[in-house]
N, C-alpha and C. Protein backbone atom coordinates (compact mmCIF):
# COMPACT_ATOMS: atom_id res chain seq x y z
N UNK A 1 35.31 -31.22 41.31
CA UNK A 1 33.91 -31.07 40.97
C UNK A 1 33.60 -31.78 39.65
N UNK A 2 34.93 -31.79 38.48
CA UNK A 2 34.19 -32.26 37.50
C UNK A 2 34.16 -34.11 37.64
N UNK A 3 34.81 -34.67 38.26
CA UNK A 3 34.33 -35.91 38.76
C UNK A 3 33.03 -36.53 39.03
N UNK A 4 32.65 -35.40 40.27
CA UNK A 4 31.39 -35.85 40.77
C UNK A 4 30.10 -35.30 39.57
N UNK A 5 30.43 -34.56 38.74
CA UNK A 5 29.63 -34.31 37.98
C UNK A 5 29.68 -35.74 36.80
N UNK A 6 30.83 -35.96 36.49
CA UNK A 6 30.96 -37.64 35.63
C UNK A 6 30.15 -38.38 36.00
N UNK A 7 30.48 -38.62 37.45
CA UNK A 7 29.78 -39.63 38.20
C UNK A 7 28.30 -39.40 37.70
N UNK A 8 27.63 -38.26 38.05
CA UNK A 8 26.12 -38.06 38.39
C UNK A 8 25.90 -38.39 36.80
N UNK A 9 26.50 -38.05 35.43
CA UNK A 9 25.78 -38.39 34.37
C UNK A 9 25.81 -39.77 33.85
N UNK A 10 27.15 -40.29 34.75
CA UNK A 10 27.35 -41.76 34.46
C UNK A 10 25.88 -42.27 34.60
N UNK A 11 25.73 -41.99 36.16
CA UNK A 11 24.34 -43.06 37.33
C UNK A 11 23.29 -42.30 36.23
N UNK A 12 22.65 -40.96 36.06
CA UNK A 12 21.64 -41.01 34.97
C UNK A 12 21.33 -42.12 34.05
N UNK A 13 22.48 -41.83 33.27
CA UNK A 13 22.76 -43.03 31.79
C UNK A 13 21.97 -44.05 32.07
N UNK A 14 22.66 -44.42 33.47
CA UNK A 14 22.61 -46.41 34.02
C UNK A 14 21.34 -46.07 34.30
N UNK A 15 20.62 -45.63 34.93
CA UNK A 15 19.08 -45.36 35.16
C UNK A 15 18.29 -45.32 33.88
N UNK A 16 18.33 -44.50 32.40
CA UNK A 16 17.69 -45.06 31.29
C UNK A 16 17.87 -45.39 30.89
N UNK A 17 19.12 -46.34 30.61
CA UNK A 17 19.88 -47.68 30.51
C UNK A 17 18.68 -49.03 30.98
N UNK A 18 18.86 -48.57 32.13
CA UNK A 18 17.63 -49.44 32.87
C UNK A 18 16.30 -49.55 32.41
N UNK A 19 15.68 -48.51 32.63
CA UNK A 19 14.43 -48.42 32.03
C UNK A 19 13.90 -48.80 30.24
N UNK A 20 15.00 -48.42 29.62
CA UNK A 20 14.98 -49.08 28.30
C UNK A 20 15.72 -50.24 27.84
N UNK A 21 16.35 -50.43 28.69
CA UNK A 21 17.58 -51.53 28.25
C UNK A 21 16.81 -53.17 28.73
N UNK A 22 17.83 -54.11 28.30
CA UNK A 22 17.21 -55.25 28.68
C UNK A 22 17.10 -55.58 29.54
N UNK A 23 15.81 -56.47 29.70
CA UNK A 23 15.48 -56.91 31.76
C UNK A 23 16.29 -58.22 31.57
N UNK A 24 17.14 -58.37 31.42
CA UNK A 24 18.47 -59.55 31.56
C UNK A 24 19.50 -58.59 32.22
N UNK A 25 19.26 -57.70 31.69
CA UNK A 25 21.10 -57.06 31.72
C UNK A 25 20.19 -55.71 33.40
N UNK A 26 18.83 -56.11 34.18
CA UNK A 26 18.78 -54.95 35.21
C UNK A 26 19.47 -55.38 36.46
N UNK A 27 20.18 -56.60 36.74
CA UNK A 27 20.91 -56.48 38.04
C UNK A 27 22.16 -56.21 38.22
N UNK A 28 22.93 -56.36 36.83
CA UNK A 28 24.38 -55.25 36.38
C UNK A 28 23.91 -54.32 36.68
N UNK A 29 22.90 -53.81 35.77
CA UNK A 29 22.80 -52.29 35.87
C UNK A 29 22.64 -51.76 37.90
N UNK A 30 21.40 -52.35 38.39
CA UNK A 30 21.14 -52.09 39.31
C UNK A 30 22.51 -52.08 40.42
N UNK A 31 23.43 -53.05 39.96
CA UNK A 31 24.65 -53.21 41.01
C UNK A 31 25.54 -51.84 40.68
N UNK A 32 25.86 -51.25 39.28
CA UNK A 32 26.31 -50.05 38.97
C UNK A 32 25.86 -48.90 39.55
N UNK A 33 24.57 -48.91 39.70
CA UNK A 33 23.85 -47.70 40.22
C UNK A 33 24.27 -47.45 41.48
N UNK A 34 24.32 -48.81 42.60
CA UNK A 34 24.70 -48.70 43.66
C UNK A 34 25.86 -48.26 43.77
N UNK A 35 26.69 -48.90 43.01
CA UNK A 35 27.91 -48.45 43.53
C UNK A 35 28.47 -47.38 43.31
N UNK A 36 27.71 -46.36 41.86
CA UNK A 36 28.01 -45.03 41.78
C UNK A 36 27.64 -43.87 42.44
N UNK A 37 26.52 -44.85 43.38
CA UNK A 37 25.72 -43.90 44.29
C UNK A 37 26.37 -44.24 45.56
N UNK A 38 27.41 -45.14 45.97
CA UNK A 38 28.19 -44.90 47.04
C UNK A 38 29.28 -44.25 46.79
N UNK A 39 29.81 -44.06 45.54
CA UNK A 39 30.86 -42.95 45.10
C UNK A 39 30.44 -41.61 45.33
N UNK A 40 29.30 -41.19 44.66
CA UNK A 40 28.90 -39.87 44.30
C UNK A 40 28.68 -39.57 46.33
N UNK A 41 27.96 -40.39 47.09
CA UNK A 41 27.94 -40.30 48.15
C UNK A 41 29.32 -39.73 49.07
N UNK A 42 30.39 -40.43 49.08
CA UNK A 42 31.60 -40.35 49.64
C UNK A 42 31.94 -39.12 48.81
N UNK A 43 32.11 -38.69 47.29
CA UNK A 43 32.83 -37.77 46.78
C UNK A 43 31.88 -36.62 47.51
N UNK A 44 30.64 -36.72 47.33
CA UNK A 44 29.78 -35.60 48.21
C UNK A 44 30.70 -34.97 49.83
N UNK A 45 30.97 -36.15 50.68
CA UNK A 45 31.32 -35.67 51.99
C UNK A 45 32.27 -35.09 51.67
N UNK A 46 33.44 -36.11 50.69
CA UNK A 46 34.45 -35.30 50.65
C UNK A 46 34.53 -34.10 50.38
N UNK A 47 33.72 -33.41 49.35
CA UNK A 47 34.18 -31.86 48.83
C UNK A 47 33.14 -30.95 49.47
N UNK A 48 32.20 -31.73 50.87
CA UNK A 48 31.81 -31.02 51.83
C UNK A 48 32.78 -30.11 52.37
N UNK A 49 33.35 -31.45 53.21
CA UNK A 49 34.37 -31.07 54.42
C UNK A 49 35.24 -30.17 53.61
N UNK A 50 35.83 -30.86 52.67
CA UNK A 50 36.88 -29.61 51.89
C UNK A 50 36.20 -27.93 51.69
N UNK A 51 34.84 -27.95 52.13
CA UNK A 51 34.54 -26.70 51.71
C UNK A 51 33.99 -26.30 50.79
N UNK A 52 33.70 -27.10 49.82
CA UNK A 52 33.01 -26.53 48.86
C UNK A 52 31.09 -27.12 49.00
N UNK A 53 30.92 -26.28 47.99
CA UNK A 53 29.32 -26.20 48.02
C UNK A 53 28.88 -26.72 47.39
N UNK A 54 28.65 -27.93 47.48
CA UNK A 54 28.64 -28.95 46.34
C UNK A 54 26.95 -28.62 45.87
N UNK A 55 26.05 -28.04 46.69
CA UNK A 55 24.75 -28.09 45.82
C UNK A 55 24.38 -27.18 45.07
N UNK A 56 25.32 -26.30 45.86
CA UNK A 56 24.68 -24.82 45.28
C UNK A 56 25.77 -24.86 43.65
N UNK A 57 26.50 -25.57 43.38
CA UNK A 57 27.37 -25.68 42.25
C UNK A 57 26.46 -26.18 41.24
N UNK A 58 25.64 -27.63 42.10
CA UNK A 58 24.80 -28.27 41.22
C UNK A 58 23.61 -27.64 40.72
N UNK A 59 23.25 -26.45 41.62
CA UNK A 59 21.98 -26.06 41.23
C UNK A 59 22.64 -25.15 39.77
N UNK A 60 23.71 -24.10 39.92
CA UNK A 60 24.38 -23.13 39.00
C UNK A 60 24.20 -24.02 37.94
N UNK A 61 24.89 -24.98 37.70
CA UNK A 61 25.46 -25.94 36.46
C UNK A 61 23.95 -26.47 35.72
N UNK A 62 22.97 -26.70 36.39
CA UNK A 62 21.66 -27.03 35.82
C UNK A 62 20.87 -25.87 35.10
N UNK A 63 21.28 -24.48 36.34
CA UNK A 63 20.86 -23.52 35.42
C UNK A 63 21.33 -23.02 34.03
N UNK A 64 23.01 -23.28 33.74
CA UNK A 64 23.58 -23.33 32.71
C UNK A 64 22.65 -23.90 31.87
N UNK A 65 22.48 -25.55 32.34
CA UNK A 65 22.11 -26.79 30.91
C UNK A 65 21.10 -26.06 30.82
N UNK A 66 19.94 -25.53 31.96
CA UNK A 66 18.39 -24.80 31.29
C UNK A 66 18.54 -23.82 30.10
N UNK A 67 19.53 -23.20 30.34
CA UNK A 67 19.66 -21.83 29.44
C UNK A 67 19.98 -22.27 28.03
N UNK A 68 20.63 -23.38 27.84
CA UNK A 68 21.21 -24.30 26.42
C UNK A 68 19.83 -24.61 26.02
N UNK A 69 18.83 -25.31 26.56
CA UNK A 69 17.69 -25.62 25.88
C UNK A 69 16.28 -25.00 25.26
């Protein structure tokens, strides 16, 4: 789980990375996004099938970060 959670803050980053960062450097970025979003994709099935609950983890873990702010 804590992987796919790496992953998801990595692809954030690269997303306001994007939006603020230089329009030279948005088709790196845009090629990163993809490809962390075919990771986060595949790590998704995987820790499906394995059984776990991958959303209902994500929803818990957000409620954590809410409670920090």
């Amino acid at each position: 789980m804590t992987v796919l959670k790496y992953w998801m803050a990595l692809a954030l980053n690269m997303v306001f990375l994007l939006r603020n960062g230089d329009a030279q450097l948005e088709p790196v970025f845009l090629g990163l996004i993809l490809a962390q979003t075919n990771i986060i994709v595949h790590l998704y099935v995987f820790l499906t099938r394995q059984g776990i609950d991958v959303e209902r983890d994500i929803v818990l873990e957000q409620g954590k970060a809410e409670k920090l702010h």
